[in-house]
N, C-alpha and C. Protein backbone atom coordinates (compact mmCIF):
# COMPACT_ATOMS: atom_id res chain seq x y z
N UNK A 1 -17.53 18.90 -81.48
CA UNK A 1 -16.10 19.06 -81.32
C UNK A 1 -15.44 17.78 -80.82
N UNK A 2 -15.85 16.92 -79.87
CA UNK A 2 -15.21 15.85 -79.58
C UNK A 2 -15.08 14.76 -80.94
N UNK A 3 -15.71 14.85 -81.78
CA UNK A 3 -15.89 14.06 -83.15
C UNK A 3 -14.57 14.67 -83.75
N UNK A 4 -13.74 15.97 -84.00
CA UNK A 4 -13.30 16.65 -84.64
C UNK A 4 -11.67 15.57 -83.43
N UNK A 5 -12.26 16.16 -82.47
CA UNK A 5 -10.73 15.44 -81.68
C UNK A 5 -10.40 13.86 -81.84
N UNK A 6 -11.43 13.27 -81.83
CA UNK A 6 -11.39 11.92 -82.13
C UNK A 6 -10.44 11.87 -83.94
N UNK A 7 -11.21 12.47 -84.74
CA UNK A 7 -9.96 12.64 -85.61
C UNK A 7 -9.18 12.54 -85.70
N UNK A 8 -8.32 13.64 -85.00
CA UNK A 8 -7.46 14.04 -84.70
C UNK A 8 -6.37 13.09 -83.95
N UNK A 9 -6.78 12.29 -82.93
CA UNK A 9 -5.95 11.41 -82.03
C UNK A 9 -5.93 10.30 -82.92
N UNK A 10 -6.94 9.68 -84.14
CA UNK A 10 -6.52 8.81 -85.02
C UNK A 10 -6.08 9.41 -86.13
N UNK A 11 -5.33 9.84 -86.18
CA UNK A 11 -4.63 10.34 -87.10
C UNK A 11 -3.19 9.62 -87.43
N UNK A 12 -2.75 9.05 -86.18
CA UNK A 12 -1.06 8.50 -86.06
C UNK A 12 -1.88 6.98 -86.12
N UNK A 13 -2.70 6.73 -85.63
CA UNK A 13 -3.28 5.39 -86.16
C UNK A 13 -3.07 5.18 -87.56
N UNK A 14 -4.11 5.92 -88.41
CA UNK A 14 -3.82 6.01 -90.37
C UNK A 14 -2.38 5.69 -91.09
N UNK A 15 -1.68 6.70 -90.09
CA UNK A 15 -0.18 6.10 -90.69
C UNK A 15 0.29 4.92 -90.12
N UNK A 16 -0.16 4.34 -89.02
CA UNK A 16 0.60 3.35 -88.48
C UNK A 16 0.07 2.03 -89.70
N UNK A 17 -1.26 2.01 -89.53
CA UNK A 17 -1.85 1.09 -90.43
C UNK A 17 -1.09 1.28 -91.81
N UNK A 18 -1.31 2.37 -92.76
CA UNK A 18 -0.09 2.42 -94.12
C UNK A 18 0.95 2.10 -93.88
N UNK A 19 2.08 2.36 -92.76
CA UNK A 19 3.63 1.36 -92.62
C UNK A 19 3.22 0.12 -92.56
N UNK A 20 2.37 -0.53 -91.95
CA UNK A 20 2.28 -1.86 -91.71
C UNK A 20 1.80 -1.83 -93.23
N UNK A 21 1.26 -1.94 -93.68
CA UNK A 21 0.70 -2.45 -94.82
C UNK A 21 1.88 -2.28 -96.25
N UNK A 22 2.33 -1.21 -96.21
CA UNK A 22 3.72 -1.14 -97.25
C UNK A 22 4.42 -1.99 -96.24
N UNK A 23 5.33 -2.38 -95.17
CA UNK A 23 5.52 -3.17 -95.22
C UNK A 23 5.17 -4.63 -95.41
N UNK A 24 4.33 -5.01 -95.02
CA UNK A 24 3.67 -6.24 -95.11
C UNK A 24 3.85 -6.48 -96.97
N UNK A 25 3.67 -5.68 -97.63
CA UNK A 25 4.00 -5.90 -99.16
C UNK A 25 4.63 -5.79 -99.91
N UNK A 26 5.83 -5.21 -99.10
CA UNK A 26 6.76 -4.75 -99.62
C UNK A 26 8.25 -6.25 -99.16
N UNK A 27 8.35 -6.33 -97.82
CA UNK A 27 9.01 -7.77 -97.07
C UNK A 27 8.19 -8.93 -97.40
N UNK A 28 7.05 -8.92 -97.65
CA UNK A 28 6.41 -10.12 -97.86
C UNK A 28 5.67 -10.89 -98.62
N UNK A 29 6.15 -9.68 -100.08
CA UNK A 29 5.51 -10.47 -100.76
C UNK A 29 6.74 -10.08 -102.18
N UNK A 30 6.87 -7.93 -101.80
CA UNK A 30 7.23 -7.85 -103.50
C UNK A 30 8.86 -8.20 -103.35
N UNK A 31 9.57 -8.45 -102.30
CA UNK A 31 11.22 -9.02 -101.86
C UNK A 31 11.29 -10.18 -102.52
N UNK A 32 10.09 -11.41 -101.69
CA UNK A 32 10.34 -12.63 -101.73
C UNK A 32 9.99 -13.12 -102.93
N UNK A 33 8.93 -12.11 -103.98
CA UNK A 33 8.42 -12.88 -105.11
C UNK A 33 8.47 -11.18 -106.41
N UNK A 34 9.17 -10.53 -106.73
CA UNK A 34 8.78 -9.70 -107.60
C UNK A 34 8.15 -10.13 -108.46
N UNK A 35 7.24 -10.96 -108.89
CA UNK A 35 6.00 -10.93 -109.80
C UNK A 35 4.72 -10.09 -109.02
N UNK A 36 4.79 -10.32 -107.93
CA UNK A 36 3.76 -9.83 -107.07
C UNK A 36 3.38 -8.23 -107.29
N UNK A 37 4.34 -7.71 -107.66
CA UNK A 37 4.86 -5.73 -108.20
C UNK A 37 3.42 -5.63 -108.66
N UNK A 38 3.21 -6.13 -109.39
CA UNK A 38 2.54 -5.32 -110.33
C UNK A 38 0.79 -5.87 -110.04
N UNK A 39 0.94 -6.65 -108.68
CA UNK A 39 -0.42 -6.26 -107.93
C UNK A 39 -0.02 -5.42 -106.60
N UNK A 40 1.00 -5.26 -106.39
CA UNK A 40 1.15 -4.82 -105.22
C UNK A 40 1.38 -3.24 -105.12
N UNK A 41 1.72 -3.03 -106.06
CA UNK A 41 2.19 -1.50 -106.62
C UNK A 41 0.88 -0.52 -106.11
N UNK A 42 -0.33 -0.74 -107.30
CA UNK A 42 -1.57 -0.26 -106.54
C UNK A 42 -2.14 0.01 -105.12
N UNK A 43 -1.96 -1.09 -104.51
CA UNK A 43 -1.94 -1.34 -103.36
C UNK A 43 -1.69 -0.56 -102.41
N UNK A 44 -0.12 -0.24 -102.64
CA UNK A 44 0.57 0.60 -101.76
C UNK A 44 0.23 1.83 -102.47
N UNK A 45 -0.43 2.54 -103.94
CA UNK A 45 -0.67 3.33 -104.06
C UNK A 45 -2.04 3.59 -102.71
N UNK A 46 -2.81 2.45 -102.74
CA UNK A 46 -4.34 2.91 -102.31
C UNK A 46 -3.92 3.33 -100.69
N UNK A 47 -3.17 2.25 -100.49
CA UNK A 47 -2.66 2.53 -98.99
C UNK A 47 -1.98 4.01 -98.98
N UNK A 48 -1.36 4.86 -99.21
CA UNK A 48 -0.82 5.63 -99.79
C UNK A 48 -2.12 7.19 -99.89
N UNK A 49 -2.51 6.66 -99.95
CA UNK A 49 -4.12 7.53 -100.47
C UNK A 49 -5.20 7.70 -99.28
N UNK A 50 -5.19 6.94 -98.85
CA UNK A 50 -6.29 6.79 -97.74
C UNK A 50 -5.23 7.38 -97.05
N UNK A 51 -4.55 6.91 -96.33
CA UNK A 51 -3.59 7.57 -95.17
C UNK A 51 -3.71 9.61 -95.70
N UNK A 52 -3.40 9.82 -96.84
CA UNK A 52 -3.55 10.84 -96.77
C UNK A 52 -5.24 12.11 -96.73
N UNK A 53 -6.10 10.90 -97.21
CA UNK A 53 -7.32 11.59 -97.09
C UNK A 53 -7.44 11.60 -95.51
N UNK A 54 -6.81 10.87 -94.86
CA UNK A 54 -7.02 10.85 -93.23
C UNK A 54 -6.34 12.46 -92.75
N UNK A 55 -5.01 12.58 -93.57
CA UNK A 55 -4.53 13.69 -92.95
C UNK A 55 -5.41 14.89 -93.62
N UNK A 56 -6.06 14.92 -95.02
CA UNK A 56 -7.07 15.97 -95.12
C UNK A 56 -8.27 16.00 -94.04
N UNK A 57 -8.47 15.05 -93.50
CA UNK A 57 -9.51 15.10 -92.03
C UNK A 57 -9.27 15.44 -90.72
N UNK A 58 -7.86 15.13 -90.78
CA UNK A 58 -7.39 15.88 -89.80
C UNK A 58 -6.75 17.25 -89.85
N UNK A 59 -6.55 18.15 -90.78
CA UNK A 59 -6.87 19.34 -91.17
C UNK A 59 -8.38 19.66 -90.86
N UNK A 60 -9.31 19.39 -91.31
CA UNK A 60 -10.88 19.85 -90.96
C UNK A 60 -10.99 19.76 -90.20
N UNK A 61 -10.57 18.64 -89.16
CA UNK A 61 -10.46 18.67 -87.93
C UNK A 61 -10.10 19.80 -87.16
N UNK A 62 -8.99 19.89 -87.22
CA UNK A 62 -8.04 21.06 -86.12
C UNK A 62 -8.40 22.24 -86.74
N UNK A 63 -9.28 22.90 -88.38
CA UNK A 63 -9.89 23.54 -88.62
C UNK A 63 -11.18 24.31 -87.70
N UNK A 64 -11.64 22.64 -87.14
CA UNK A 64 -13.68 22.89 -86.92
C UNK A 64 -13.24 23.14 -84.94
N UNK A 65 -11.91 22.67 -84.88
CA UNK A 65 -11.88 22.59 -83.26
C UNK A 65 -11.34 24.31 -83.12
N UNK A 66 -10.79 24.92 -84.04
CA UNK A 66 -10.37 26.01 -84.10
C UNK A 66 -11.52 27.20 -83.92
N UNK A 67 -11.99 27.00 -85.16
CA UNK A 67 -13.31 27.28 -85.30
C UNK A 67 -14.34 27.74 -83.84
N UNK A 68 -14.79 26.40 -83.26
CA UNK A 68 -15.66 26.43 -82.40
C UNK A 68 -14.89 26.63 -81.20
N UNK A 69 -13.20 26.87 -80.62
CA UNK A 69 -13.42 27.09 -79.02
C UNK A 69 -11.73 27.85 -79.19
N UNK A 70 -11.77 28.44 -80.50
CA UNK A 70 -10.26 29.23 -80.66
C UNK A 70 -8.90 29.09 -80.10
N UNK A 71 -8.64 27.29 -80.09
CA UNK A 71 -7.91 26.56 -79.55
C UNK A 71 -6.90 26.02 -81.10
N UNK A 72 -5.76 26.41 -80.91
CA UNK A 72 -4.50 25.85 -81.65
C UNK A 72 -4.63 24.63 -81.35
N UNK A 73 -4.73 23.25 -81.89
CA UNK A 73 -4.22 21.74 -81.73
C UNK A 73 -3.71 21.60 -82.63
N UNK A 74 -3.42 22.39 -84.24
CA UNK A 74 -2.36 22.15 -85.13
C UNK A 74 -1.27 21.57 -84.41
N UNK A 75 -0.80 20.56 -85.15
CA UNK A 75 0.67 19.97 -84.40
C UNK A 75 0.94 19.42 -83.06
N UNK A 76 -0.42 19.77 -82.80
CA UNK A 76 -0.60 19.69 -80.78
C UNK A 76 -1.81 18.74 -80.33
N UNK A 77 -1.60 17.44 -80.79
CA UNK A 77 -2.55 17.06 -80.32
C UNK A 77 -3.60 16.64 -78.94
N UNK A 78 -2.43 16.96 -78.10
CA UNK A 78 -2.39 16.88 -76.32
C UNK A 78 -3.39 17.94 -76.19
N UNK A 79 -3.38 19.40 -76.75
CA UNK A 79 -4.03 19.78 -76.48
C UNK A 79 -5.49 20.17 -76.79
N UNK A 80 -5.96 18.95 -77.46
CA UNK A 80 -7.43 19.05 -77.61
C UNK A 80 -8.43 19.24 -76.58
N UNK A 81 -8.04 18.26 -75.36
CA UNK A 81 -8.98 18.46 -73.82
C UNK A 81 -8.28 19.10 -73.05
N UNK A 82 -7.60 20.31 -73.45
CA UNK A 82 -7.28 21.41 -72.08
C UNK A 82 -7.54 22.08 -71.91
N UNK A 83 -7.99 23.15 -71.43
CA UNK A 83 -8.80 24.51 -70.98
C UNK A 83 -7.89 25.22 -71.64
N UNK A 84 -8.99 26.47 -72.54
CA UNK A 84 -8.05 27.60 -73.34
C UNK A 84 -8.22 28.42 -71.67
């Protein structure tokens, strides 16, 4: 279960990393140079993708923590280490 919470608390990490990265390619490369589009496009698809397989893990997550100690952390991530 602590593996399942660890998830869970990187979860706002995943997205932080995808804003930075659509931005970073979006201000810095596809603004200043639109030829760049059409490597960069993908890119922000893949970025785009991963961020969301993160949030399918963090579903299994708050699934397996559910699961094993019948604790709601849907939406709640504070409360992963509190006494039910």
């Amino acid at each position: 279960m602590d593996l399942a919470g660890k998830v869970i608390l990187m979860d706002s990490e995943a997205d932080n990393l995808r804003n930075l990265i659509q931005s970073e390619l979006i201000n810095n490369y596809m603004v200043k140079d639109p030829n760049t589009a059409t490597r960069a496009v993908p890119l922000l698809l893949i970025a785009c993708h991963l961020e969301r397989i993160c949030d399918h893990a963090t579903n299994i997550a708050e699934d397996v923590i559910y699961m094993c100690s019948a604790k709601v952390v849907k939406h709640h991530p504070e409360r992963i280490n509190k006494k039910v």
